[in-house]
C-alpha atoms as a PDB file:
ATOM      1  CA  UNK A   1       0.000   0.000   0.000  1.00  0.00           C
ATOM      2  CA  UNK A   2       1.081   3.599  -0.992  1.00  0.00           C
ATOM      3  CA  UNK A   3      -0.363   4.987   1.711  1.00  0.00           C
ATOM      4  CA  UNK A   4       0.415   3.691   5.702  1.00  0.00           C
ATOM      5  CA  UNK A   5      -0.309   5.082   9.372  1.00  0.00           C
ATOM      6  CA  UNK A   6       3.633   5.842   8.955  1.00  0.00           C
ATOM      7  CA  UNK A   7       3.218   8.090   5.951  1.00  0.00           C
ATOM      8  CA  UNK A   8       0.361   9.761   7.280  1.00  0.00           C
ATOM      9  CA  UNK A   9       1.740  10.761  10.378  1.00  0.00           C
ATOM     10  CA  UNK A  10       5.311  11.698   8.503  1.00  0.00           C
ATOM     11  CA  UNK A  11       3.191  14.295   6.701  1.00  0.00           C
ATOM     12  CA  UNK A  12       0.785  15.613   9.073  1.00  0.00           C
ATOM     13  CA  UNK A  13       4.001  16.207  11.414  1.00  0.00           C
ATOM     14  CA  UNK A  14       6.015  17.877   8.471  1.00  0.00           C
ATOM     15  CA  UNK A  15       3.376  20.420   7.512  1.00  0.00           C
ATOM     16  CA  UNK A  16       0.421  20.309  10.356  1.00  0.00           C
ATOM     17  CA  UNK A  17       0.044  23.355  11.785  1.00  0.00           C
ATOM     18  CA  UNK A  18       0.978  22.468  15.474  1.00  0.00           C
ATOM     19  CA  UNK A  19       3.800  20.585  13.767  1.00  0.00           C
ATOM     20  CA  UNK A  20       2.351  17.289  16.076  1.00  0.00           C
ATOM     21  CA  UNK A  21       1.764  13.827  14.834  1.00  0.00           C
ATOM     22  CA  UNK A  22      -2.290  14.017  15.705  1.00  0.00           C
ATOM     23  CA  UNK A  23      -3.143  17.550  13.967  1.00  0.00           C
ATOM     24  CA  UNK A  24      -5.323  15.710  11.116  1.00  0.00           C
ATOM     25  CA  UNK A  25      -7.689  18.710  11.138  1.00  0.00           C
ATOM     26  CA  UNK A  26      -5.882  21.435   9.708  1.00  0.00           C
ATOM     27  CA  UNK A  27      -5.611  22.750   6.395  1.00  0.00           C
ATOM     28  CA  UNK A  28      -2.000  22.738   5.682  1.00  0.00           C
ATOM     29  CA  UNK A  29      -2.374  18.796   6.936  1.00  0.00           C
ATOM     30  CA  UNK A  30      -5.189  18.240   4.745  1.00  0.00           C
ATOM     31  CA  UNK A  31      -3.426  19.830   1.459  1.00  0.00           C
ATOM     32  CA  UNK A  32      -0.535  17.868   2.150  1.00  0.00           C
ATOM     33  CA  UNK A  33      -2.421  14.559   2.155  1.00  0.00           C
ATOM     34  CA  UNK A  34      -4.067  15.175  -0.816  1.00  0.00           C
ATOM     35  CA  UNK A  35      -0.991  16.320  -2.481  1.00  0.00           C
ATOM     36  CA  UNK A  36       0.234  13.019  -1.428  1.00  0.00           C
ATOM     37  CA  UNK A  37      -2.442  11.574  -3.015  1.00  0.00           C
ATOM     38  CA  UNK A  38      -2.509  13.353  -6.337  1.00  0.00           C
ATOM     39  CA  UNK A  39       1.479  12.739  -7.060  1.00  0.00           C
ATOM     40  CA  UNK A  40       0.604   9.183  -6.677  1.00  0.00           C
ATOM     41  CA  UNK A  41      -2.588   8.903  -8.681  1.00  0.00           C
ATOM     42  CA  UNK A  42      -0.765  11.129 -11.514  1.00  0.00           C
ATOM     43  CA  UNK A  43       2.219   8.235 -11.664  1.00  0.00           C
ATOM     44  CA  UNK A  44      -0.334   5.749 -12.188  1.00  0.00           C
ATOM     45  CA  UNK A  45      -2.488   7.273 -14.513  1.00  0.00           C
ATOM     46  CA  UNK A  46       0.639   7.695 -16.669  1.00  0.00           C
ATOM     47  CA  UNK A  47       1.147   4.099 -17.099  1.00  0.00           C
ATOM     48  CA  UNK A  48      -3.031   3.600 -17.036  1.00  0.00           C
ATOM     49  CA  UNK A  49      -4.338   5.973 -19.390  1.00  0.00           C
ATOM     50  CA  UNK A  50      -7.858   3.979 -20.145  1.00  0.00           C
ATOM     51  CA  UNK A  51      -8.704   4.308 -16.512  1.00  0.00           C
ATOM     52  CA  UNK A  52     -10.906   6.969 -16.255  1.00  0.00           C
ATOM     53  CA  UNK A  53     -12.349   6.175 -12.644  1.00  0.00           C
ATOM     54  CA  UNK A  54      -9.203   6.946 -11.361  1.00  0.00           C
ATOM     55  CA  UNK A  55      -9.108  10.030 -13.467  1.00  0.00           C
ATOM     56  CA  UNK A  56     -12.434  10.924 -12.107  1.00  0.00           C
ATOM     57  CA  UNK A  57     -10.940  10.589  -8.313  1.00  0.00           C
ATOM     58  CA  UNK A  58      -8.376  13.007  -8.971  1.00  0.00           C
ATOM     59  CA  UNK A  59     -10.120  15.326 -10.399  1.00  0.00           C
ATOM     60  CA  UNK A  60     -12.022  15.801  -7.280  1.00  0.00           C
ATOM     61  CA  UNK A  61      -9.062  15.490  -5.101  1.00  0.00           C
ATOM     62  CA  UNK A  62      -7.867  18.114  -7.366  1.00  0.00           C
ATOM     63  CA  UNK A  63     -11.051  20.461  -6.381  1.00  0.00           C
ATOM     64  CA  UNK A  64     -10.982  19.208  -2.754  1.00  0.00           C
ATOM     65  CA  UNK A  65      -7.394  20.743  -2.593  1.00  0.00           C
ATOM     66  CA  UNK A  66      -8.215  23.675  -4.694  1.00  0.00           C
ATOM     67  CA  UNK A  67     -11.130  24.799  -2.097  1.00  0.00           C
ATOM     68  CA  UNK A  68      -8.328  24.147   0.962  1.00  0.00           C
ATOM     69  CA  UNK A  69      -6.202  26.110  -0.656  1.00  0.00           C
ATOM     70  CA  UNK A  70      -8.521  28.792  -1.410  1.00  0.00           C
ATOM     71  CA  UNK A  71     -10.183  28.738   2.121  1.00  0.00           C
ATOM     72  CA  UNK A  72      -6.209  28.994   3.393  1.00  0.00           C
ATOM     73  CA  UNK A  73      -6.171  31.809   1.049  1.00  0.00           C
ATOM     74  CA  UNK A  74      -8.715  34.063   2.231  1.00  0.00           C
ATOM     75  CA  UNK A  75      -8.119  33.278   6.104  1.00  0.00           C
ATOM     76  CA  UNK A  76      -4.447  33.700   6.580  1.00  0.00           C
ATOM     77  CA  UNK A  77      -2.213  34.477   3.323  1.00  0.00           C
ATOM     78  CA  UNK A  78       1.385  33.840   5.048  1.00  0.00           C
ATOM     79  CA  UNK A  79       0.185  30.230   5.835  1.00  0.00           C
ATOM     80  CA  UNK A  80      -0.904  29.924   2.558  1.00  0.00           C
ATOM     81  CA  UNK A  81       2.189  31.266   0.531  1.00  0.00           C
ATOM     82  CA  UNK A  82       4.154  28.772   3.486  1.00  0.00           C
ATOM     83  CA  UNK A  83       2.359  25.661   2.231  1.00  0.00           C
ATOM     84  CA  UNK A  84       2.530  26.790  -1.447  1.00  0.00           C
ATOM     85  CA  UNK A  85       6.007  26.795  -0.847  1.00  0.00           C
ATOM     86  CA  UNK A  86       6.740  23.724   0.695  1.00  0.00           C
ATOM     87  CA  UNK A  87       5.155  21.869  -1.644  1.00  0.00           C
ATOM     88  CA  UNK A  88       6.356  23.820  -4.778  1.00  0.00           C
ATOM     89  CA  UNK A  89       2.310  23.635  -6.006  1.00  0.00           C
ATOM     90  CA  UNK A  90       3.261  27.161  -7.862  1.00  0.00           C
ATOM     91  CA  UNK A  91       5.628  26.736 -10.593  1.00  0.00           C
END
């Protein structure tokens, strides 16, 4: 699997906002996941191009990140330009 309790808590500690292990809930945790996610599904859709479920899943991961990261936007714009940086989403 891709995706294990190790991973998870790897990423939520790396860019959570409290910088903890258990901080699941915030946004910069959230977009981090799903930019997880995304770079995965993108590598396999490369080498599946006829699989268009898949390609339906990201695209709403895709939107799911896109309202985070507008929410994030609107609310606090230094912890926005933080995660866009981190994550090099911006190229």
């Amino acid at each position: 699997m891709y995706l294990t309790a190790e991973t998870k808590k790897e990423l939520f500690k790396k860019h959570g906002q409290a910088k903890s292990e258990i901080d699941t809930g915030s946004p910069e945790a959230q977009i981090a996941l799903f930019t997880h996610r995304i770079n995965h599904l993108t590598g396999h859709l490369k080498t599946h191009k006829k699989d268009f479920a898949t390609q339906q899943g990201l695209m709403k991961l895709v939107g799911k990140r896109r309202k985070l990261l507008n929410y994030l936007q609107q609310t606090d714009i230094t912890r926005y330009r933080g995660i866009v940086a981190e994550l090099e989403l911006r190229k």
